[in-house]
C-alpha atoms as a PDB file:
ATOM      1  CA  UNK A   1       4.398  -0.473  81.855  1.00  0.00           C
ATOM      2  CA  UNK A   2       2.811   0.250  78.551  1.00  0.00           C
ATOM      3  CA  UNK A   3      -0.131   1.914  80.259  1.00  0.00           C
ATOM      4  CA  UNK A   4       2.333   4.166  81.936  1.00  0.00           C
ATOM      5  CA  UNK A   5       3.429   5.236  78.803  1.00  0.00           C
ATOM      6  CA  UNK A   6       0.063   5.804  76.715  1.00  0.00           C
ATOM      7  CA  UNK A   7      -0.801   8.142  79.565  1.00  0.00           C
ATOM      8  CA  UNK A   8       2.344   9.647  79.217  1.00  0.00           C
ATOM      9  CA  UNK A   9       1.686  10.286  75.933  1.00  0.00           C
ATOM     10  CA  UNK A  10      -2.209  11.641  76.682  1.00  0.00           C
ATOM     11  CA  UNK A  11      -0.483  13.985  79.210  1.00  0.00           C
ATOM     12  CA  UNK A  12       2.057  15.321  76.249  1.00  0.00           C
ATOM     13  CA  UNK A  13      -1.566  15.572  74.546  1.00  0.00           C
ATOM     14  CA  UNK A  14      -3.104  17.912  76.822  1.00  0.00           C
ATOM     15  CA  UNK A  15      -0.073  20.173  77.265  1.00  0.00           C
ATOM     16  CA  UNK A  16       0.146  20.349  73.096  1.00  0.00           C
ATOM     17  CA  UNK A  17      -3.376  20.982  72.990  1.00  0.00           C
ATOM     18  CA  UNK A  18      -3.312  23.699  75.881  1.00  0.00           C
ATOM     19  CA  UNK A  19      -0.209  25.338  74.726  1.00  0.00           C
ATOM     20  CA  UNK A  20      -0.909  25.473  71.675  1.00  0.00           C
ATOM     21  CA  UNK A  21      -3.846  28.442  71.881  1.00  0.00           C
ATOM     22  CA  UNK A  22      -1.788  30.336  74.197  1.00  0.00           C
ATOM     23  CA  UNK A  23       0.708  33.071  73.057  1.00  0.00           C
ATOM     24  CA  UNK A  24       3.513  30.466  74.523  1.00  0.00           C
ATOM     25  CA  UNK A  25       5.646  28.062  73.045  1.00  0.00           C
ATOM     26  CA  UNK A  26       4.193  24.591  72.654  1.00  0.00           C
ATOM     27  CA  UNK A  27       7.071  23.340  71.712  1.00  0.00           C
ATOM     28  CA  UNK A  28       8.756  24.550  74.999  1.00  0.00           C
ATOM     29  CA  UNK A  29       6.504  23.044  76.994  1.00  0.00           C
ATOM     30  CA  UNK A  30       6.898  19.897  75.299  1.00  0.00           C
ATOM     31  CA  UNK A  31      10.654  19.957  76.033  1.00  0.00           C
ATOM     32  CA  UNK A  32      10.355  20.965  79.216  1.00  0.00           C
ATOM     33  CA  UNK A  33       7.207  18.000  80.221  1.00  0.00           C
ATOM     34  CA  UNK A  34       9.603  15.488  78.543  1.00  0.00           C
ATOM     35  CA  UNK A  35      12.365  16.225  80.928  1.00  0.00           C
ATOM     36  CA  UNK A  36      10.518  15.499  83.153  1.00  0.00           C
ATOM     37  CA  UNK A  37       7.895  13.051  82.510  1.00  0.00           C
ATOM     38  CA  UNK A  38      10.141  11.474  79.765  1.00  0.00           C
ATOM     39  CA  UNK A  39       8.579   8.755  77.163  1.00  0.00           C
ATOM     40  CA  UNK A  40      10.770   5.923  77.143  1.00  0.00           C
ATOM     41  CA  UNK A  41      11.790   5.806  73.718  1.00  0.00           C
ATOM     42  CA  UNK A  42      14.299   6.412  71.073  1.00  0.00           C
ATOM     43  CA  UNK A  43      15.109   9.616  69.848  1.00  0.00           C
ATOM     44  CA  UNK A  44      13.432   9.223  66.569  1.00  0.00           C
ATOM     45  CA  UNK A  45      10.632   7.659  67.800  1.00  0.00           C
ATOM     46  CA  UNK A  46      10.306  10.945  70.352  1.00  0.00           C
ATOM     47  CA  UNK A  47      11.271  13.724  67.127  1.00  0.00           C
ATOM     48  CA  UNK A  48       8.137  11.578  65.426  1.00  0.00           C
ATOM     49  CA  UNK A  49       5.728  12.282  68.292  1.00  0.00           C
ATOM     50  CA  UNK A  50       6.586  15.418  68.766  1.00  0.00           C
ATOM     51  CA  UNK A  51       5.499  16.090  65.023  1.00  0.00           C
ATOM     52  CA  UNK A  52       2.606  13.982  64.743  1.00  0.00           C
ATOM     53  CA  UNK A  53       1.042  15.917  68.254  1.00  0.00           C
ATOM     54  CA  UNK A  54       1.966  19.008  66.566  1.00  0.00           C
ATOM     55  CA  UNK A  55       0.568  18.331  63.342  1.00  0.00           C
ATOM     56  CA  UNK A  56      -2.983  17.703  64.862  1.00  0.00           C
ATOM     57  CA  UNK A  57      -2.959  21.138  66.381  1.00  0.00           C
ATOM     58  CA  UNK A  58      -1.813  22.615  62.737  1.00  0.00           C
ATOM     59  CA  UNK A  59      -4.671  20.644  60.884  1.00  0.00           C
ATOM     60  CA  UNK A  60      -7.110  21.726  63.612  1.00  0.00           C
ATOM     61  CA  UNK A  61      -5.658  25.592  62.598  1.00  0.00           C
ATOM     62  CA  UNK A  62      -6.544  24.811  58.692  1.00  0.00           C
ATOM     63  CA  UNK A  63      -9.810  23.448  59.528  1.00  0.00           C
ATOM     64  CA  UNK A  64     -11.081  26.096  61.601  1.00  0.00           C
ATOM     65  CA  UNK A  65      -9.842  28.687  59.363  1.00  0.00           C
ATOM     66  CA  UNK A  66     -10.078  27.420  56.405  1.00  0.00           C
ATOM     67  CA  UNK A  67     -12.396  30.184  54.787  1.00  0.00           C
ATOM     68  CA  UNK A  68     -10.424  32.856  55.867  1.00  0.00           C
ATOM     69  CA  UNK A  69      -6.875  31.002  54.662  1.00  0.00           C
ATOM     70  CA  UNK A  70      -8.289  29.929  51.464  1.00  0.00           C
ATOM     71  CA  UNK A  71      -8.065  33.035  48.462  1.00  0.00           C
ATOM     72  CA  UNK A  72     -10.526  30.475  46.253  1.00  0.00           C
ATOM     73  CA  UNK A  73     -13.603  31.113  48.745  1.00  0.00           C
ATOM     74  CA  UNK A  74     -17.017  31.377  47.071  1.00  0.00           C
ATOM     75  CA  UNK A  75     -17.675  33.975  49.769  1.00  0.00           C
ATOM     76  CA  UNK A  76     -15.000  36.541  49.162  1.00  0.00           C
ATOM     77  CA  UNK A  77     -15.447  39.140  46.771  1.00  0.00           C
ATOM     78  CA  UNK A  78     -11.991  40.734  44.794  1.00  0.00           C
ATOM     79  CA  UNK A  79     -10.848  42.538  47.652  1.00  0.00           C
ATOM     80  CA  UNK A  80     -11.229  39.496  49.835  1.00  0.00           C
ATOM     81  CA  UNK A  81      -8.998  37.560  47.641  1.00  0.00           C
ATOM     82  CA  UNK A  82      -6.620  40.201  47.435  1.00  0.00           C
ATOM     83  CA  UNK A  83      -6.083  40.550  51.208  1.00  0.00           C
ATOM     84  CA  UNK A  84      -5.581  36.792  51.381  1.00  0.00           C
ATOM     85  CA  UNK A  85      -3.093  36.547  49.268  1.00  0.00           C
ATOM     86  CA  UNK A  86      -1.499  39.465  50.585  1.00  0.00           C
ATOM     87  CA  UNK A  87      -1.271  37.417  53.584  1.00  0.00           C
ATOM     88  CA  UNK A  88       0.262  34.126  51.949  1.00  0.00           C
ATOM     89  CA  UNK A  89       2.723  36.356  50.607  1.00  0.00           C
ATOM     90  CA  UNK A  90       3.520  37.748  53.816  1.00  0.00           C
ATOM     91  CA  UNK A  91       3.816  34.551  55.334  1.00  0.00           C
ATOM     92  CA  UNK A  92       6.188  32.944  52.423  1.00  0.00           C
ATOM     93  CA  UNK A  93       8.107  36.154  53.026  1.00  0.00           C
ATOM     94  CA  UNK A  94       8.534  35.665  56.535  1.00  0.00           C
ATOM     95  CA  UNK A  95       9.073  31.935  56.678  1.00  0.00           C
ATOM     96  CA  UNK A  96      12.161  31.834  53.405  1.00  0.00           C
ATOM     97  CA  UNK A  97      14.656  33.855  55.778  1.00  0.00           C
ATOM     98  CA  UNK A  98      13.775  31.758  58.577  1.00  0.00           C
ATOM     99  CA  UNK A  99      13.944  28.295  56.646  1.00  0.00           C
ATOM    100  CA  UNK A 100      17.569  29.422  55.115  1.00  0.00           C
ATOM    101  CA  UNK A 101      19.101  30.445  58.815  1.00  0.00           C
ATOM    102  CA  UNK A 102      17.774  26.978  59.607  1.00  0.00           C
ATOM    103  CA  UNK A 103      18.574  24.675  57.414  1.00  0.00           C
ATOM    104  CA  UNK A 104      22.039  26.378  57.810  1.00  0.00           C
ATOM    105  CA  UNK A 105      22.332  26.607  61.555  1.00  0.00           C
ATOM    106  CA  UNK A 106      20.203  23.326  62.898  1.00  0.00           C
ATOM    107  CA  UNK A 107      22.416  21.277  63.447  1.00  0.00           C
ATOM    108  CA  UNK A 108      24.217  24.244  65.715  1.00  0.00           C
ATOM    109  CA  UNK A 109      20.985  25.355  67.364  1.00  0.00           C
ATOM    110  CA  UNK A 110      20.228  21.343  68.133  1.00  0.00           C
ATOM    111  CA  UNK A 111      23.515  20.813  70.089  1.00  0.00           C
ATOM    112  CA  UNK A 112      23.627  24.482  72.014  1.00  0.00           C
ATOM    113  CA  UNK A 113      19.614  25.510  71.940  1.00  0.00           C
ATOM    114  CA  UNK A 114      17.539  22.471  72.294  1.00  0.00           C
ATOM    115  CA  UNK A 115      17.865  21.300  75.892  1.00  0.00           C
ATOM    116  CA  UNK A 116      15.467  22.341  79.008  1.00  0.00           C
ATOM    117  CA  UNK A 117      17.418  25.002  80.510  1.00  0.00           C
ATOM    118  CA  UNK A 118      17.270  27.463  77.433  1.00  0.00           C
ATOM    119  CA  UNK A 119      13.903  26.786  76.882  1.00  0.00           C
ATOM    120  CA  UNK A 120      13.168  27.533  80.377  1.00  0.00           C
ATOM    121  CA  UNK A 121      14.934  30.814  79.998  1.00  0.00           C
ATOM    122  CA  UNK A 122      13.586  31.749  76.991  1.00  0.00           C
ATOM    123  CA  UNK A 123      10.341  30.791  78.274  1.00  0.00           C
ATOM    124  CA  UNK A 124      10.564  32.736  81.367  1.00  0.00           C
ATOM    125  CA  UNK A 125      12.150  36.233  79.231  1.00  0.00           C
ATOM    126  CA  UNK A 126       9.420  36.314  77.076  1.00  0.00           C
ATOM    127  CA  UNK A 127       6.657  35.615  79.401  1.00  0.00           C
ATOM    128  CA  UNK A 128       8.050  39.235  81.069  1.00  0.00           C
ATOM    129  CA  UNK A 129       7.932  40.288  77.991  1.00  0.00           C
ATOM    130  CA  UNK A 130       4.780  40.196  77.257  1.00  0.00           C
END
């Protein structure tokens, strides 16, 4: 039974780590594969997973760009820097509006949003989309 579930959890691996590098949501696909191929445990222990797997792909982000994300690079002149932390900026800008609606709306989006058949939607809208 146990094996069952480590290769469960390998499985969740793969489709984190494919996802991931696609222009698709990872996270999606992780709702979806659990709905199907569900790990048998709590809820917590799932939301935990779900961050952990997620968190290796982010690291793996940092490392691999981690010249080009850092403004403190030996190898960037002034202008280098500059366009950096032009970009941090950017991204703080972006991600405050989005962390307010949030904070304010998740437990909303949780109860309406987060379930396989909107994901599935919104999967399937955007992949015409693009």
């Amino acid at each position: 039974m146990v094996i069952i579930e480590l290769l469960k959890a390998v499985l969740f691996g793969i489709v984190e780590g494919i996802t991931e590098w696609l222009p698709v949501s990872s996270t999606g696909h992780m709702i979806i594969a659990n709905e199907f191929v569900g790990l048998k445990v709590s809820a917590d222990c799932w939301d935990l997973f779900e961050v952990i797997t997620q968190l290796g792909s982010i690291l793996a982000v940092v490392i691999l760009f981690f010249d080009k994300l850092n403004p403190w690079s030996k190898n960037k002149d002034e202008a280098m820097r500059k366009k950096t932390w032009s970009l941090w900026f950017k991204v703080v800008a972006a991600v405050v509006p989005s962390a307010i609606i949030g904070l304010l709306l998740d437990d909303w989006m949780d109860e309406h949003l987060y379930n396989y058949i909107v994901v599935a939607i919104m999967l399937i809208v955007y992949g015409i989309a693009f």
